[in-house]
N, C-alpha and C. Protein backbone atom coordinates (compact mmCIF):
# COMPACT_ATOMS: atom_id res chain seq x y z
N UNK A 1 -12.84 27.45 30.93
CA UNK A 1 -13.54 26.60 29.99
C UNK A 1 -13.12 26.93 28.56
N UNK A 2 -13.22 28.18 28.32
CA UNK A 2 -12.55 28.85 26.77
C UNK A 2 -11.40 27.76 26.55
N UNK A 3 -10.08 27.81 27.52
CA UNK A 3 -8.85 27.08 26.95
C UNK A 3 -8.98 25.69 27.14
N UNK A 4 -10.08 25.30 27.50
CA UNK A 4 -10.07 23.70 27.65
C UNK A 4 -10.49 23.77 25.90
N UNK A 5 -11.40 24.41 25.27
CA UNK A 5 -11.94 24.22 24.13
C UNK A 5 -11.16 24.65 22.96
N UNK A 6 -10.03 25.92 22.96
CA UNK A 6 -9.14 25.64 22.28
C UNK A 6 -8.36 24.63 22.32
N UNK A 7 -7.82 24.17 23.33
CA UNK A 7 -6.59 23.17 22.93
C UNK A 7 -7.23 21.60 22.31
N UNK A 8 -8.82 21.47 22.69
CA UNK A 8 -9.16 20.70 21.88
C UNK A 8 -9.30 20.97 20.22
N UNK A 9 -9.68 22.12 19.99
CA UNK A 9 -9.83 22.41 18.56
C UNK A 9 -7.91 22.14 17.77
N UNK A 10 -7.14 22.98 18.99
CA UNK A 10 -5.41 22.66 17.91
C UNK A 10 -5.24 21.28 17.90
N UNK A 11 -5.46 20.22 18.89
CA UNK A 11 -5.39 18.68 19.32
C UNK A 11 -6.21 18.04 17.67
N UNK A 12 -7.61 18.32 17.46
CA UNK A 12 -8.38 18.08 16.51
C UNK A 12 -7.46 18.71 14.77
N UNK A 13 -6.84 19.75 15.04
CA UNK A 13 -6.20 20.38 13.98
C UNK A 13 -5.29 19.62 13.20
N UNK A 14 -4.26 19.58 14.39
CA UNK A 14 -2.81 18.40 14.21
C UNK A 14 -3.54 17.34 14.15
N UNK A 15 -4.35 16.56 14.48
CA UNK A 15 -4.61 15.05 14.15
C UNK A 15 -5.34 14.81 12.62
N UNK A 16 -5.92 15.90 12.78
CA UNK A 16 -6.51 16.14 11.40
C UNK A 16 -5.21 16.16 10.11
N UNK A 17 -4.46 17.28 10.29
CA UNK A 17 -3.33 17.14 9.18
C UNK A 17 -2.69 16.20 9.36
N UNK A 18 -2.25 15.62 10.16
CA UNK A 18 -1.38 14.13 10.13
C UNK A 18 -2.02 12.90 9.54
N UNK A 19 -3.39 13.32 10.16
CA UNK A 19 -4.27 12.03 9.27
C UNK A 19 -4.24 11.98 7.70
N UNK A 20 -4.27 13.68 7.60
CA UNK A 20 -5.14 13.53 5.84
C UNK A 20 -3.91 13.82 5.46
N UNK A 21 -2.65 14.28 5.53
CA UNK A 21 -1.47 14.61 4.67
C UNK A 21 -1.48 13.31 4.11
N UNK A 22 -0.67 13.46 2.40
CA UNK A 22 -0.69 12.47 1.64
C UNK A 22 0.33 11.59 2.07
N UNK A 23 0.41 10.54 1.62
CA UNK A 23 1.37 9.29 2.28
C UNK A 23 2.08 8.41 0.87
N UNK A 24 2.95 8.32 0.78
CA UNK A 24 3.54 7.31 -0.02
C UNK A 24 4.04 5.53 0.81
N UNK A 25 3.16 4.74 0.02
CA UNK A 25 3.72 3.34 0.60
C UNK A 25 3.99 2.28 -0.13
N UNK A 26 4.48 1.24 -0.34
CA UNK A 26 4.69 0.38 -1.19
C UNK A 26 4.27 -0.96 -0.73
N UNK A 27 4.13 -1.66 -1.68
CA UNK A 27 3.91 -2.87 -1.58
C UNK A 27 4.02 -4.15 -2.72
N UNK A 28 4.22 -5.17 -2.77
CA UNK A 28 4.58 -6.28 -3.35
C UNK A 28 3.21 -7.20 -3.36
N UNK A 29 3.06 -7.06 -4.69
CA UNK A 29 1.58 -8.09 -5.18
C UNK A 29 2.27 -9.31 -5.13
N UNK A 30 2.15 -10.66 -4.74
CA UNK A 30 2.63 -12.11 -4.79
C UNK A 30 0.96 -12.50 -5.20
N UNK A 31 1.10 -13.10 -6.84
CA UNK A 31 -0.08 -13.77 -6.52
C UNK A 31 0.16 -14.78 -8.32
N UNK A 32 -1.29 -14.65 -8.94
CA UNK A 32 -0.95 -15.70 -9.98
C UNK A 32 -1.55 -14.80 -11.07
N UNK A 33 -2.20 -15.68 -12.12
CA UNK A 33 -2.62 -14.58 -13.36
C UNK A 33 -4.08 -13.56 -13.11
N UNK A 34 -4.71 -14.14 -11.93
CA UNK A 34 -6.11 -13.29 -11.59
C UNK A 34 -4.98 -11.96 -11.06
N UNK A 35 -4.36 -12.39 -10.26
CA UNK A 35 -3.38 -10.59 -9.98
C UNK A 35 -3.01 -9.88 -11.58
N UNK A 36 -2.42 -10.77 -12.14
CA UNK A 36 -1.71 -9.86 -13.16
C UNK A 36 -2.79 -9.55 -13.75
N UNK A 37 -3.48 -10.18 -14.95
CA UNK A 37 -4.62 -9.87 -15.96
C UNK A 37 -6.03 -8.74 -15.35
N UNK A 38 -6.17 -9.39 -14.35
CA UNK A 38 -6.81 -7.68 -13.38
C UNK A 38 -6.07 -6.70 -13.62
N UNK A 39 -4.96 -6.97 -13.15
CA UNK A 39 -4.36 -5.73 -12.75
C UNK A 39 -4.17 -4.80 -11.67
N UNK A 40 -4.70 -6.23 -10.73
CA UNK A 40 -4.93 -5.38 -9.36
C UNK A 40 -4.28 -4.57 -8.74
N UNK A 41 -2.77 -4.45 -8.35
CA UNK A 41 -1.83 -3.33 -8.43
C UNK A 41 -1.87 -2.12 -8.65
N UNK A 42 -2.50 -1.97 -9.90
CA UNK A 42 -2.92 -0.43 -10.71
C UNK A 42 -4.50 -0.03 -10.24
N UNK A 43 -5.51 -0.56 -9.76
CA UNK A 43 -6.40 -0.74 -9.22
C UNK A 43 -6.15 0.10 -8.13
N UNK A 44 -5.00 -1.05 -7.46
CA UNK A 44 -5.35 -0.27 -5.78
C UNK A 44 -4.37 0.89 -6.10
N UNK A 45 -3.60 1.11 -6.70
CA UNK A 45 -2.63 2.59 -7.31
C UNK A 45 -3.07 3.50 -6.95
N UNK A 46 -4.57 3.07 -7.79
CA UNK A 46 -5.38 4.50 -8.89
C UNK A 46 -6.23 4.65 -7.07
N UNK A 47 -7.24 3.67 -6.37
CA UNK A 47 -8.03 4.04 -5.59
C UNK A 47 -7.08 4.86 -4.35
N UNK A 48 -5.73 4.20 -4.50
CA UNK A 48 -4.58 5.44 -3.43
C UNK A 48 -4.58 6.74 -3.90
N UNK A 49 -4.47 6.82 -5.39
CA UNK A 49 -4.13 8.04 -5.89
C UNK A 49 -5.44 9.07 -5.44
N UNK A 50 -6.71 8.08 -5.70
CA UNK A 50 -7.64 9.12 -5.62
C UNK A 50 -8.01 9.56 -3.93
N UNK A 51 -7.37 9.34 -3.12
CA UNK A 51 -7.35 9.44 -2.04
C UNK A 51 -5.88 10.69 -1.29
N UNK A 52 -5.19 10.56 -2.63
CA UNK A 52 -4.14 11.81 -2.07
C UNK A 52 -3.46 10.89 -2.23
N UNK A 53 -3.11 9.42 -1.68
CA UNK A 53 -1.71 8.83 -1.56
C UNK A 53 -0.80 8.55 -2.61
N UNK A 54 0.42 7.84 -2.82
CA UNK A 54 0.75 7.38 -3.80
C UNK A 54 0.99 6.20 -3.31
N UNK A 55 1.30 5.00 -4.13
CA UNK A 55 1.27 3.63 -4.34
C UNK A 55 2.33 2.93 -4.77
N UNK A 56 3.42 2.75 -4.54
CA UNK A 56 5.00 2.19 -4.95
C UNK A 56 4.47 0.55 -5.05
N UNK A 57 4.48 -0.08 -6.20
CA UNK A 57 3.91 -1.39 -6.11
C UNK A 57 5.69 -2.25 -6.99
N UNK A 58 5.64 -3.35 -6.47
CA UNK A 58 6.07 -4.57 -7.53
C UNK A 58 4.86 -5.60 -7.30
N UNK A 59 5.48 -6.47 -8.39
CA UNK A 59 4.15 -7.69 -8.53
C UNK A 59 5.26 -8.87 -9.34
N UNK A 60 4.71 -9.83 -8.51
CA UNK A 60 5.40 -10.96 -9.01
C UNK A 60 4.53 -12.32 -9.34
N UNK A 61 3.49 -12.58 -10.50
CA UNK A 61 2.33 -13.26 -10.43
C UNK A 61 2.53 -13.97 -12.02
N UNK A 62 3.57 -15.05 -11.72
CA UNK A 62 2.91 -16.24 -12.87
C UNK A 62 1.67 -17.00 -13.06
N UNK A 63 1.41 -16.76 -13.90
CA UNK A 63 0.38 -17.90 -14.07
C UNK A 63 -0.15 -19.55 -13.47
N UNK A 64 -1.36 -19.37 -13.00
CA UNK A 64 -1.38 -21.38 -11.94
C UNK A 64 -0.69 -21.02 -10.71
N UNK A 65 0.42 -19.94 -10.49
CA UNK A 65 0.52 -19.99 -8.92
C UNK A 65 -0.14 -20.19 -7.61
N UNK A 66 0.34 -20.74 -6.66
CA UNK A 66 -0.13 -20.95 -5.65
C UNK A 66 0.92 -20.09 -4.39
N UNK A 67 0.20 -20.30 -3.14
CA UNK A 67 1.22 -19.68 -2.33
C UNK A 67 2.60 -20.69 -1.70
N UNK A 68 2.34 -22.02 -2.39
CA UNK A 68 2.68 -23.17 -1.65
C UNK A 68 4.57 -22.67 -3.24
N UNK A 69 4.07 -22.39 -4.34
CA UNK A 69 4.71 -21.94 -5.45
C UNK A 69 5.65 -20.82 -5.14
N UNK A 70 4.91 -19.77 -4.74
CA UNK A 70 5.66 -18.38 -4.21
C UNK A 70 6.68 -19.03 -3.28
N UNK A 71 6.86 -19.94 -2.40
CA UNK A 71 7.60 -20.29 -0.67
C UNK A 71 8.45 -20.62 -1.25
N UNK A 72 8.77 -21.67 -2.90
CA UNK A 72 9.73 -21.56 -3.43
C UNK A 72 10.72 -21.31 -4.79
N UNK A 73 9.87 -20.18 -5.07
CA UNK A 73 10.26 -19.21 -5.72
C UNK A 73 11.41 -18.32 -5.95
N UNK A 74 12.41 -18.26 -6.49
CA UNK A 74 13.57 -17.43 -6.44
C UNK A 74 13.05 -16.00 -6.39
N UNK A 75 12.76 -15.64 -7.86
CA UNK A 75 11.91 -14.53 -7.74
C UNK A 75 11.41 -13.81 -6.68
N UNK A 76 10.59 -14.92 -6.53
CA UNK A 76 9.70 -14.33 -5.36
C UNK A 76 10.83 -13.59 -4.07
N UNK A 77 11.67 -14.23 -3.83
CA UNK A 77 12.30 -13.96 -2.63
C UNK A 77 13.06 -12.61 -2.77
N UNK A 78 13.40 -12.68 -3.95
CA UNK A 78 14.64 -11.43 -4.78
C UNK A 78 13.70 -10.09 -4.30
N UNK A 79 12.17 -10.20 -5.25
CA UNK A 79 11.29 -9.08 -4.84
C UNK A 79 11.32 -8.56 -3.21
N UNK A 80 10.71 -9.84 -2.54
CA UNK A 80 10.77 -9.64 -1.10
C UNK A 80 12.12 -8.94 -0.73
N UNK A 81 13.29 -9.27 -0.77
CA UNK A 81 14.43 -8.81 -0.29
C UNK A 81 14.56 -7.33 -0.77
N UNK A 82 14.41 -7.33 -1.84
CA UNK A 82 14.78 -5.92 -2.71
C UNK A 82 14.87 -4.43 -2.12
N UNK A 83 13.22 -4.74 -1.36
CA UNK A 83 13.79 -3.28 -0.60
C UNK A 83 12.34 -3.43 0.62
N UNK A 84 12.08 -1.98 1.38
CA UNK A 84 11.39 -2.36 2.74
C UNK A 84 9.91 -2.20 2.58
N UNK A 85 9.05 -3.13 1.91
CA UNK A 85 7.30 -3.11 1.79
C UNK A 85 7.02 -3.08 2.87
C-alpha cells in the first residue's frame, strides 16, 4: 500500500510541474478599433504575465472592421502567414 501511495504523490508531482511551468504562446488579435483602443492584446499580455506565462501577440485591427473585411484583407493574411499562432 506504501508504494501504491508514493507513485501517486511523484504522478501528482510531474503533473503538477508540467502544469504550472511557465509557457510562452502567441497569438494574432484580428479585430476592429474596440480591439485596438482597448487594447485588448496587452490586457490579455499582462493577465498571462500575471500567471507566469508570456504572451507573443500581433494585432491587426482597423477601424469599422468586420470579419467579412479581415477574409479580404492583404494584411490580414501576411500576419496570418508570418509565423505559427
Amino acid at each position: 500500500m506504501r508504494y501504491l501511495g508514493n507513485g501517486i504523490l511523484i504522478f501528482l508531482s510531474l503533473f503538477a510541474n508540467s502544469f504550472l511551468s511557465a509557457q510562452t504562446k502567441s497569438a494574432l488579435f484580428l479585430g476592429n478599433s474596440y480591439t485596438y483602443y482597448n487594447n485588448l492584446p496587452l490586457l490579455v499580455s499582462n493577465l498571462a504575465l500575471s500567471m507566469g506565462d508570456t504572451l507573443e501577440y500581433d494585432m491587426n485591427a482597423p477601424g469599422g472592421y468586420r470579419l467579412m473585411n479581415h477574409a479580404t484583407n492583404t494584411t490580414t493574411y501576411q500576419k496570418i502567414d508570418s509565423r505559427n499562432w
